[in-house]
PDB file of N, CA and C in Angstrom:
ATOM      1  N   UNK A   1      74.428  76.478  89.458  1.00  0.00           N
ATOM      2  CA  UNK A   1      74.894  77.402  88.449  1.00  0.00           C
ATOM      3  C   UNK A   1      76.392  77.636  88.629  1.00  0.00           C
ATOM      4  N   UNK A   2      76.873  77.819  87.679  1.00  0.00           N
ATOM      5  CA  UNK A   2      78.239  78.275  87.707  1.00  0.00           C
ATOM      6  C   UNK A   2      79.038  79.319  88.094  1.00  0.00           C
ATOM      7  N   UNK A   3      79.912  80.276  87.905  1.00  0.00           N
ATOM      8  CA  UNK A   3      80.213  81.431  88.587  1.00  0.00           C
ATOM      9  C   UNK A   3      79.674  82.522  87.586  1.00  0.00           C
ATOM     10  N   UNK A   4      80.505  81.695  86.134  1.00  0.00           N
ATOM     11  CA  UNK A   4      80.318  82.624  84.867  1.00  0.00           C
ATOM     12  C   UNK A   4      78.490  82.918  84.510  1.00  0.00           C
ATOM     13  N   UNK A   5      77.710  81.371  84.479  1.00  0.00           N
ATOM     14  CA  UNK A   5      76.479  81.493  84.720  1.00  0.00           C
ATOM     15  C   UNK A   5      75.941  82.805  85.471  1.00  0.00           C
ATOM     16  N   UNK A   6      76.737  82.801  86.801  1.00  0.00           N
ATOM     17  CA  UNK A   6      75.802  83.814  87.787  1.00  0.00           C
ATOM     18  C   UNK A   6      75.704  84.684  87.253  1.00  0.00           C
ATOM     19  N   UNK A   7      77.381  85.325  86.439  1.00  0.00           N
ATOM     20  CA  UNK A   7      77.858  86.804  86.660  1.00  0.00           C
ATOM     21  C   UNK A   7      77.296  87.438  85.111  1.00  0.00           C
ATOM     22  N   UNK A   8      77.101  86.283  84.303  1.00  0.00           N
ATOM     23  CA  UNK A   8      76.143  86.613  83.201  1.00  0.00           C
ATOM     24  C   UNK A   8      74.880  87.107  83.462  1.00  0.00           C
ATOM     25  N   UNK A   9      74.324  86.595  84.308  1.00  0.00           N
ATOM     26  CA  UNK A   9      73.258  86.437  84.317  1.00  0.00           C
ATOM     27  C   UNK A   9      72.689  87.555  85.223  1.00  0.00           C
ATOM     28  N   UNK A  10      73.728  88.608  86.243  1.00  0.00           N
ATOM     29  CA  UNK A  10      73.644  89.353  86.829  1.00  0.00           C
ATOM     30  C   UNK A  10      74.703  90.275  86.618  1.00  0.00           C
ATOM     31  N   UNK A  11      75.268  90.360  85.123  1.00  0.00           N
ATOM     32  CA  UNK A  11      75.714  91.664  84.772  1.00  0.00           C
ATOM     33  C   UNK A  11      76.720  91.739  85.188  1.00  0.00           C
ATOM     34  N   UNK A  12      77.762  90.705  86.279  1.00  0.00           N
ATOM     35  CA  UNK A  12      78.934  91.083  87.305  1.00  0.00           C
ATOM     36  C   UNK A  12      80.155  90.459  86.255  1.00  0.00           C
ATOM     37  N   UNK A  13      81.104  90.608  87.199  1.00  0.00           N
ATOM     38  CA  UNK A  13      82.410  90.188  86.175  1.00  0.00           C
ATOM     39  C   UNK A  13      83.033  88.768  86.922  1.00  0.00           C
ATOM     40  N   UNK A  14      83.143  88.032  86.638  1.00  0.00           N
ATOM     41  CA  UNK A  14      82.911  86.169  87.008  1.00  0.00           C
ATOM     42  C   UNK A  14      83.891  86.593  88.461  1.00  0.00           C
ATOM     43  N   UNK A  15      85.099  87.315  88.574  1.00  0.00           N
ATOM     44  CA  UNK A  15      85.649  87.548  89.452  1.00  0.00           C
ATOM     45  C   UNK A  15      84.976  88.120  90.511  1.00  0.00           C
ATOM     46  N   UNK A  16      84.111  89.115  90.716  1.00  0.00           N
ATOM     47  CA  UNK A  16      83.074  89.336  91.310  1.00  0.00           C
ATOM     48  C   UNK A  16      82.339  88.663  92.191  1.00  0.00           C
ATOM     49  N   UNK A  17      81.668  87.668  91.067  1.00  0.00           N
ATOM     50  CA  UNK A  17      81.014  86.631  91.969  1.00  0.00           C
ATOM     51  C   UNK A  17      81.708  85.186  92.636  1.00  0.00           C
ATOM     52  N   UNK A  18      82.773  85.440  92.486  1.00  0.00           N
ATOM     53  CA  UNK A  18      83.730  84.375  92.928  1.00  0.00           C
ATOM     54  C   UNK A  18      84.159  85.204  94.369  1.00  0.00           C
ATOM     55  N   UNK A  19      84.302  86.119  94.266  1.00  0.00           N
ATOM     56  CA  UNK A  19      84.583  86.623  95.922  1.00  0.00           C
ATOM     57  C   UNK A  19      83.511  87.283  96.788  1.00  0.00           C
ATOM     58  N   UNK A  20      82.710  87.504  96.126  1.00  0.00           N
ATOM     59  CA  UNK A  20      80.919  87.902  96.922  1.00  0.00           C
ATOM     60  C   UNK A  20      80.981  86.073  97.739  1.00  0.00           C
ATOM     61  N   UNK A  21      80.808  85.071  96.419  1.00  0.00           N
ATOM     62  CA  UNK A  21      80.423  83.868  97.059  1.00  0.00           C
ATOM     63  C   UNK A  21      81.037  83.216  97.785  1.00  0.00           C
ATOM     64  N   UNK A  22      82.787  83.023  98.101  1.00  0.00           N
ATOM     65  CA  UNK A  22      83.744  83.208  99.419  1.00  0.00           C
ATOM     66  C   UNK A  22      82.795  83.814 100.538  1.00  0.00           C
ATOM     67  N   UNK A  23      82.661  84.859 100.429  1.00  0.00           N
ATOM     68  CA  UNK A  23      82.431  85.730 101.591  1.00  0.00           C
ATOM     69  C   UNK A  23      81.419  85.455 102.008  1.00  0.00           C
ATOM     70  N   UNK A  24      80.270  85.200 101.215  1.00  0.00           N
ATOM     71  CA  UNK A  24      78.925  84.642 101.959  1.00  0.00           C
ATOM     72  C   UNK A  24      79.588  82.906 103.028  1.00  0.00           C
ATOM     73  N   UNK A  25      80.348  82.474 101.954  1.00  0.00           N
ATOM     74  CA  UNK A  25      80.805  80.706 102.815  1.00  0.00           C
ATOM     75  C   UNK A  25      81.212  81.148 104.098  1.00  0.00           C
ATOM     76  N   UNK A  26      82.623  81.915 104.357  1.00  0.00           N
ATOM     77  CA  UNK A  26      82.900  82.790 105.150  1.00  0.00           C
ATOM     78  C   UNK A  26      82.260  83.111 106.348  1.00  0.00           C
ATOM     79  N   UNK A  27      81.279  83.690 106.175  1.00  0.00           N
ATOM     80  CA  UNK A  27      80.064  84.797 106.531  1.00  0.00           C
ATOM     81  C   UNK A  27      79.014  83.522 107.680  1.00  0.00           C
ATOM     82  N   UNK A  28      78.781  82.081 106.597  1.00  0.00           N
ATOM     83  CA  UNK A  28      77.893  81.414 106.949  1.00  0.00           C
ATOM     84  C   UNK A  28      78.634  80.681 107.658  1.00  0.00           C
ATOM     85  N   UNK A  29      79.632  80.452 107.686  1.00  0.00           N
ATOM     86  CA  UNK A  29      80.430  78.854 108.018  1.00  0.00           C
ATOM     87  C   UNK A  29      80.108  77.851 107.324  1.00  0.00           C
ATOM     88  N   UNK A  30      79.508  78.083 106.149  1.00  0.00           N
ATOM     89  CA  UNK A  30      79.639  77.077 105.408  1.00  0.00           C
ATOM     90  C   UNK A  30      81.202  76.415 104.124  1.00  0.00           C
ATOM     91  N   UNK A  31      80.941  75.228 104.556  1.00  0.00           N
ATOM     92  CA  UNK A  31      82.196  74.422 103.448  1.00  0.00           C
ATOM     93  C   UNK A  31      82.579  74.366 101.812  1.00  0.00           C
ATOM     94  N   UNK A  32      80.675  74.292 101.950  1.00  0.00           N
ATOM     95  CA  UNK A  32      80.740  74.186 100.007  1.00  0.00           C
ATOM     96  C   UNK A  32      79.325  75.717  99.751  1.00  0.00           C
ATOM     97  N   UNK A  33      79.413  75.236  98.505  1.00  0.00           N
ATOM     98  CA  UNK A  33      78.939  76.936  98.049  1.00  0.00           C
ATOM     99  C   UNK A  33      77.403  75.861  97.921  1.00  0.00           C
ATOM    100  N   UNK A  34      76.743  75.093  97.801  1.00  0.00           N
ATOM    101  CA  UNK A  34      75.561  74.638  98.503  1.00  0.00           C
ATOM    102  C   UNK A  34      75.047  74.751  99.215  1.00  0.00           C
ATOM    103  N   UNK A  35      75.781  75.047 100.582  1.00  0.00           N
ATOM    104  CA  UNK A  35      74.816  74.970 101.736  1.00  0.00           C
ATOM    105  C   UNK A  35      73.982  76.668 102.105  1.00  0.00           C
ATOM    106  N   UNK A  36      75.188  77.527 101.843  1.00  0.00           N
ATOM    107  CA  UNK A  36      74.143  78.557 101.858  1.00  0.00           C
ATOM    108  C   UNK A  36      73.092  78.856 101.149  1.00  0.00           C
ATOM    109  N   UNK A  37      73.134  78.173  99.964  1.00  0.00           N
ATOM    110  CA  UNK A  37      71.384  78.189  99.322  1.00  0.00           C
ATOM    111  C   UNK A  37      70.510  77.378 100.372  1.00  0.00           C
ATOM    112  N   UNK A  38      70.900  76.338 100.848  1.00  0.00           N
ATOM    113  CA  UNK A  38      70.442  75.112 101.128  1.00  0.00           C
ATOM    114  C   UNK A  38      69.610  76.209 102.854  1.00  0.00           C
ATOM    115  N   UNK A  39      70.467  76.947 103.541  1.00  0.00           N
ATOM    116  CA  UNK A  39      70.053  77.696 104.467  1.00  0.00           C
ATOM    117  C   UNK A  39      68.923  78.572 103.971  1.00  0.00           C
ATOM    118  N   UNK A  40      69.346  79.189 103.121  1.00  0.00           N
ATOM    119  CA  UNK A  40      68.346  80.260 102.459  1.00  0.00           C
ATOM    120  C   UNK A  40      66.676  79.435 101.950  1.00  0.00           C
ATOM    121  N   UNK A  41      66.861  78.553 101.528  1.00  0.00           N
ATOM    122  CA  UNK A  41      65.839  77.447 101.391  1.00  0.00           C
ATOM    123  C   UNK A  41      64.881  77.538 102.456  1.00  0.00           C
ATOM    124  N   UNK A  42      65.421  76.969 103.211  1.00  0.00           N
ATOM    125  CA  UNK A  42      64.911  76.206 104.629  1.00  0.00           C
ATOM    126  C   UNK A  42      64.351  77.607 105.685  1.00  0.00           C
ATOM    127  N   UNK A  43      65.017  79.143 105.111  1.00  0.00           N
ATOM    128  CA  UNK A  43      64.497  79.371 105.867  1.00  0.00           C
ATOM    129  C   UNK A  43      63.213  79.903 105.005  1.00  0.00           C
ATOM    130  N   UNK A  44      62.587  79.951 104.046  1.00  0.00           N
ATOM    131  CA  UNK A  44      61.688  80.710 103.523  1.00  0.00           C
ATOM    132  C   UNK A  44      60.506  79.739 104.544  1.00  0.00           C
TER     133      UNK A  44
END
Protein backbone atom coordinates (compact mmCIF):
# COMPACT_ATOMS: atom_id res chain seq x y z
CA UNK A 1 0.00 0.00 0.00
CA UNK A 2 1.02 3.36 -0.43
CA UNK A 3 1.44 6.16 2.14
CA UNK A 4 -1.63 8.14 0.76
CA UNK A 5 -3.45 4.58 0.55
CA UNK A 6 -2.64 4.07 4.34
CA UNK A 7 -3.52 7.57 5.54
CA UNK A 8 -6.86 7.34 3.61
CA UNK A 9 -7.64 4.55 4.72
CA UNK A 10 -6.87 5.38 8.41
CA UNK A 11 -8.12 8.89 8.53
CA UNK A 12 -4.25 10.28 9.01
CA UNK A 13 -2.69 13.02 6.96
CA UNK A 14 -0.13 11.17 4.29
CA UNK A 15 2.58 13.16 6.31
CA UNK A 16 1.67 11.31 9.32
CA UNK A 17 2.10 8.12 8.05
CA UNK A 18 5.27 8.85 6.38
CA UNK A 19 6.93 9.56 9.77
CA UNK A 20 5.01 6.90 12.07
CA UNK A 21 6.52 4.49 9.16
CA UNK A 22 10.35 5.99 9.45
CA UNK A 23 10.08 5.39 12.97
CA UNK A 24 8.80 1.93 13.04
CA UNK A 25 12.13 1.22 10.18
CA UNK A 26 14.10 3.07 12.80
CA UNK A 27 12.61 1.29 15.74
CA UNK A 28 13.09 -2.23 13.82
CA UNK A 29 16.37 -1.83 12.02
CA UNK A 30 14.82 -2.40 9.21
CA UNK A 31 16.01 -0.95 5.48
CA UNK A 32 12.85 -1.00 3.48
CA UNK A 33 9.28 -0.41 4.73
CA UNK A 34 8.64 -4.38 3.90
CA UNK A 35 10.36 -5.97 6.28
CA UNK A 36 8.56 -4.81 9.24
CA UNK A 37 5.35 -6.29 7.94
CA UNK A 38 7.38 -9.17 6.87
CA UNK A 39 8.43 -9.42 10.97
CA UNK A 40 4.97 -8.82 12.03
CA UNK A 41 3.97 -11.81 9.71
CA UNK A 42 6.24 -14.31 10.92
CA UNK A 43 5.56 -13.54 14.18
CA UNK A 44 1.74 -14.30 14.32
Amino acid sequence: MSNAQIAESLSLAEDSVEKAISRIMAATGCPSRVEPALLVARSR
